[in-house]
Structures are given as structure tokens and as C-alpha cells.
Protein backbone atom coordinates (compact mmCIF):
# COMPACT_ATOMS: atom_id res chain seq x y z
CA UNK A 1 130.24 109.69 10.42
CA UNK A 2 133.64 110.27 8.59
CA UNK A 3 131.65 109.07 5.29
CA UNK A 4 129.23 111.43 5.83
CA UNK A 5 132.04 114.26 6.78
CA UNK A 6 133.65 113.02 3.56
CA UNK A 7 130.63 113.50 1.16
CA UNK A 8 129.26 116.70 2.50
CA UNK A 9 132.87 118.17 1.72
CA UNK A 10 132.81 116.34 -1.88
CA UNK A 11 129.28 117.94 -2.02
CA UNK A 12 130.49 121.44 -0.82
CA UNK A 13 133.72 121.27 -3.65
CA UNK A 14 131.31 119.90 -6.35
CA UNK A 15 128.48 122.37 -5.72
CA UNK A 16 131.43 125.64 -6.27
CA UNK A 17 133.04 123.54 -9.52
CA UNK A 18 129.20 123.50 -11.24
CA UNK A 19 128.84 126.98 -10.25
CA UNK A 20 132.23 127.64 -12.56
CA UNK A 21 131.12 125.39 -15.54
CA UNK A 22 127.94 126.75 -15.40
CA UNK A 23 129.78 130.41 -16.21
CA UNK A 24 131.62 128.78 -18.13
CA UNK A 25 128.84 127.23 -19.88
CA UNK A 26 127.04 130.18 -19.82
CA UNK A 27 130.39 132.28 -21.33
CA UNK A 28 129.60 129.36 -24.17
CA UNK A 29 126.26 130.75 -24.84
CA UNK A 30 127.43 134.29 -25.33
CA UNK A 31 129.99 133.28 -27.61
CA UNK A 32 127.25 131.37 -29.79
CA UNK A 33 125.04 134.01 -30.07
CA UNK A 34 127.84 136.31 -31.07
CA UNK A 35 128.43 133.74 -33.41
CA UNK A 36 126.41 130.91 -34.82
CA UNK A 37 127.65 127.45 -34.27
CA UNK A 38 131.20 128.68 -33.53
CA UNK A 39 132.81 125.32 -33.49
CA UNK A 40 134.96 126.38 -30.73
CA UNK A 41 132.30 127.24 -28.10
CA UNK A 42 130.40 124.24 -29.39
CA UNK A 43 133.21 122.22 -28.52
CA UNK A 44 133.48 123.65 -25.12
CA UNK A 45 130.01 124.10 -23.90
CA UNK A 46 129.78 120.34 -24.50
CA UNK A 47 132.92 119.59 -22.77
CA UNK A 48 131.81 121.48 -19.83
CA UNK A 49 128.62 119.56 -20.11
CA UNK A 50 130.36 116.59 -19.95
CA UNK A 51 132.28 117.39 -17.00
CA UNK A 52 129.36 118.56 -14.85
CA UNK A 53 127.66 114.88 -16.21
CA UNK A 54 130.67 112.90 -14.57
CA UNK A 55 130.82 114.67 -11.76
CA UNK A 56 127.69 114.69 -10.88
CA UNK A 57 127.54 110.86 -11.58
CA UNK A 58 130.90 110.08 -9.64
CA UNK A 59 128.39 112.09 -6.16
CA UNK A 60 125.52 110.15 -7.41
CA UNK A 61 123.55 113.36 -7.79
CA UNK A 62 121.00 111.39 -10.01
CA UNK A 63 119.01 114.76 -11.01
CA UNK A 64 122.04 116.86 -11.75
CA UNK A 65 123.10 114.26 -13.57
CA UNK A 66 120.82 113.22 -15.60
CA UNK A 67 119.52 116.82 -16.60
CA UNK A 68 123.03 117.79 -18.01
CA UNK A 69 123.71 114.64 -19.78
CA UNK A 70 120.06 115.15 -21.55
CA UNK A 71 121.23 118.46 -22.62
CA UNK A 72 124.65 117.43 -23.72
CA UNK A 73 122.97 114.63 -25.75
CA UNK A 74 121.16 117.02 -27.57
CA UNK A 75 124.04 119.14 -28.40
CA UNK A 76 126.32 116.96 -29.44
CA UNK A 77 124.78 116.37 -32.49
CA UNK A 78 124.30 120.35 -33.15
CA UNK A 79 128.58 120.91 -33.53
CA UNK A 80 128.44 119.35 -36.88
CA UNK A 81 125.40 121.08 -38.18
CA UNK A 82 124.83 124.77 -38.50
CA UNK A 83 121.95 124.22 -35.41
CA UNK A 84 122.84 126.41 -32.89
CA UNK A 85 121.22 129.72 -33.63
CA UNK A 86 118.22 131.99 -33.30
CA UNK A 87 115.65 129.69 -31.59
CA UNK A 88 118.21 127.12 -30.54
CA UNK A 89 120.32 129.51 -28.69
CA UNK A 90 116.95 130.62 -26.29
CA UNK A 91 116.10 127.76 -25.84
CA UNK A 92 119.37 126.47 -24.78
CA UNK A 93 119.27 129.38 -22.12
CA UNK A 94 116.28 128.55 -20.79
CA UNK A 95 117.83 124.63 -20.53
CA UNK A 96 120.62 126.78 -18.86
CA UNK A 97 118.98 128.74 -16.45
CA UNK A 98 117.09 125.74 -15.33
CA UNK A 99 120.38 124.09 -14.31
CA UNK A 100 121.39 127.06 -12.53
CA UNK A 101 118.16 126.82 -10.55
CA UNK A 102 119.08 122.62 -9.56
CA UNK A 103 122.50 123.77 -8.85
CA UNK A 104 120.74 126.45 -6.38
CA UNK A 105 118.65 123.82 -4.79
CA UNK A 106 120.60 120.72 -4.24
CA UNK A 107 120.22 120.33 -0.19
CA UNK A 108 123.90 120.18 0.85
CA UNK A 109 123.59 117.73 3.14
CA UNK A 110 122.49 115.18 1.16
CA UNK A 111 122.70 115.76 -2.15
CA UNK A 112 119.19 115.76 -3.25
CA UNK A 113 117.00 117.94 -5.58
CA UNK A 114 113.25 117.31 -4.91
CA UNK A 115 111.91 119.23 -7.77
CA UNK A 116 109.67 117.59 -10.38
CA UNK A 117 110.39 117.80 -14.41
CA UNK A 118 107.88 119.08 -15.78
CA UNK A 119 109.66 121.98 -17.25
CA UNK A 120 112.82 120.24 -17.21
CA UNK A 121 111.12 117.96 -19.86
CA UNK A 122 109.30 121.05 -21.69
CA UNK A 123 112.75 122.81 -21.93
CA UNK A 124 114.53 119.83 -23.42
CA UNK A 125 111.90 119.26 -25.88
CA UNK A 126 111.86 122.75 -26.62
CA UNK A 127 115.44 122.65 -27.90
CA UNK A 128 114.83 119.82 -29.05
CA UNK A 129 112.61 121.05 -31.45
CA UNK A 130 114.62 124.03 -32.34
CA UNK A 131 117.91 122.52 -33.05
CA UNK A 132 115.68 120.03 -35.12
CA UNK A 133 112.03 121.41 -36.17
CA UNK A 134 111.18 117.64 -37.61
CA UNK A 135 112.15 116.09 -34.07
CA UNK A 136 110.86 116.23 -30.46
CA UNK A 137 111.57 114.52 -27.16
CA UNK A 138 107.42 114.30 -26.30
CA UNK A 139 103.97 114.78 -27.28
CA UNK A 140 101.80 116.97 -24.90
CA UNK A 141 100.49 114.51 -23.48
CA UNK A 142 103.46 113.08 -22.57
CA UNK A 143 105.19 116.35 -21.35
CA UNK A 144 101.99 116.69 -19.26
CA UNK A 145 102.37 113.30 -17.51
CA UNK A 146 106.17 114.25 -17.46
CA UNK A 147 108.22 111.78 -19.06
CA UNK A 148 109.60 111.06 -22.61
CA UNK A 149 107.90 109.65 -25.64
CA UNK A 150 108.01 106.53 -26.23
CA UNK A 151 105.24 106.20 -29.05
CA UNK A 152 104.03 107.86 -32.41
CA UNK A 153 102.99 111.24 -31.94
CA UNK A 154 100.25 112.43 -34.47
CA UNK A 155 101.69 112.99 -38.00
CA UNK A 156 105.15 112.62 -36.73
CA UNK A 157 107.26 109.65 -34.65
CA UNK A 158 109.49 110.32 -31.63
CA UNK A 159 113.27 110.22 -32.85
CA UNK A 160 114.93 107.37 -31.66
CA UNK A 161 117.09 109.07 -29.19
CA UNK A 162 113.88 109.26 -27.48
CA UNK A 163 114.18 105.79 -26.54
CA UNK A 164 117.64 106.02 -25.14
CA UNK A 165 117.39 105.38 -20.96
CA UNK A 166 119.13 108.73 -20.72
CA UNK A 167 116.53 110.41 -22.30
CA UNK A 168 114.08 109.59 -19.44
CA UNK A 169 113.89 111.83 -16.66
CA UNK A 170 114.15 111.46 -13.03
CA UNK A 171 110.99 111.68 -10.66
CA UNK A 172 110.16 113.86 -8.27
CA UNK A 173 111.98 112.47 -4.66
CA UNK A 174 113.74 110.27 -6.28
């Protein structure tokens, strides 16, 4: 019982920490559409990614987790590229409003978030796309059966971050 006592109050402090790097995050986005690729909020809205990923991990949130580290993936790339503009920059709100939503739902007893990906996927690809028009994450069909490419799409192939285990989403109940 004192585990349990232990991780619901790790849960409870984690849960109000991701609620300040999602503002912060979200103070990130601002900035960038103030002001294209500012290498400043770049660098911060993937450091707060990157803390929200290891804290997550370190509660074994596995959907938190894996979400935010997807996402941070994506970015990291974007600081040293003029990337993070016009389409990019919705579509990175919609990746962050979808995190706020997970945050939202995590049951705070145990940690879980019983949601499916579906649009989880369809977000990531989505920015995907947008920070790089030649690359996405999945093919319809694979968005529709809700996980990552892992084949040829027609007239274009998957980039090979696709492949990457971090890249493939969590189920639903897992």
C-alpha cells in the first residue's frame, strides 16, 4: 500500500508539472508563430518536450510517453531548417492540443490513458507532412488500421524514421 501511496503522489506531482510544460510548450507555439523558426523557442519547445518524455517514462506512463517523444522526434529535425511555419505551426497545435486532452484523461489512480490513436497517428503524420511535404509517417491505409508505415506508399516510400520503434504507437488499453 505505501507503493501505491507513493505513485499516486508521483502521479498527482507529475500530472501539475505536464500541465506547466504544456503552457510552456504552448507559450513555444506563440512565440513561433510570431516568429518563424525562432531558434530560441525551437530550442525550448523541444526541451520541454523532452522533459515531459522522461518524465513520463521515469512513471511508466507508456501513452504520455510515447506521444511526446513522437512529437519531439519530429521537431528536432525542424530547429535547423526554416520548417516551422504556416502549416507546420497548425499542425503542431493540433499535436498540442491532443496532448492537453491525454494529460486531461490520465486516470490518477493508475496512470493509464485508454484512448485509441487514431488521431494521435493522423496528427503526427499531419506535421509530418508539413514540416516535410516529401515525407509522411503513414499511408491511409495505415492511419486507418492505426499504426505507422512500414512499407512503400504509392509513388512515394515511408522515411526511415518511420521504422524507428518510437515511431510506433501505443494501443488502445495498453
Amino acid at each position: 500500500m505505501a507503493n501505491d501511496a507513493l505513485y499516486n503522489s508521483a502521479l498527482q506531482d507529475f500530472l501539475i508539472d505536464a500541465q506547466v510544460l504544456l503552457t510552456k510548450a504552448e507559450e513555444c507555439l506563440l512565440h513561433l508563430q510570431l516568429i518563424d523558426n525562432d531558434p530560441d523557442a525551437c530550442h525550448c519547445l523541444n526541451h520541454t518536450l523532452t522533459t515531459l518524455v522522461e518524465r513520463a517514462q521515469a512513471l511508466r506512463l507508456v501513452e504520455v510517453a510515447a506521444y511526446s517523444l513522437q512529437l519531439q522526434q519530429l521537431l528536432e529535425p525542424a530547429k535547423a531548417q526554416p520548417a516551422l511555419q504556416g502549416e507546420a505551426l497548425q499542425a503542431l497545435e493540433s499535436c498540442l492540443t491532443l496532448l492537453a486532452w491525454q494529460l486531461e484523461l490520465i486516470d490518477p489512480r493508475t496512470g493509464r490513458l485508454s484512448l485509441d490513436t487514431e488521431e494521435q497517428v493522423q496528427l503526427l503524420d499531419t506535421l509530418a507532412s508539413a514540416l516535410s511535404p516529401a515525407a509522411s509517417l503513414a499511408c491511409a491505409s495505415c492511419i486507418e488500421a492505426r499504426h505507422t508505415c512500414e512499407h512503400p506508399a504509392p509513388a512515394k516510400t515511408a522515411p526511415a524514421a518511420a521504422h524507428s520503434p518510437a515511431l510506433s504507437s501505443p494501443t488502445k488499453g495498453n
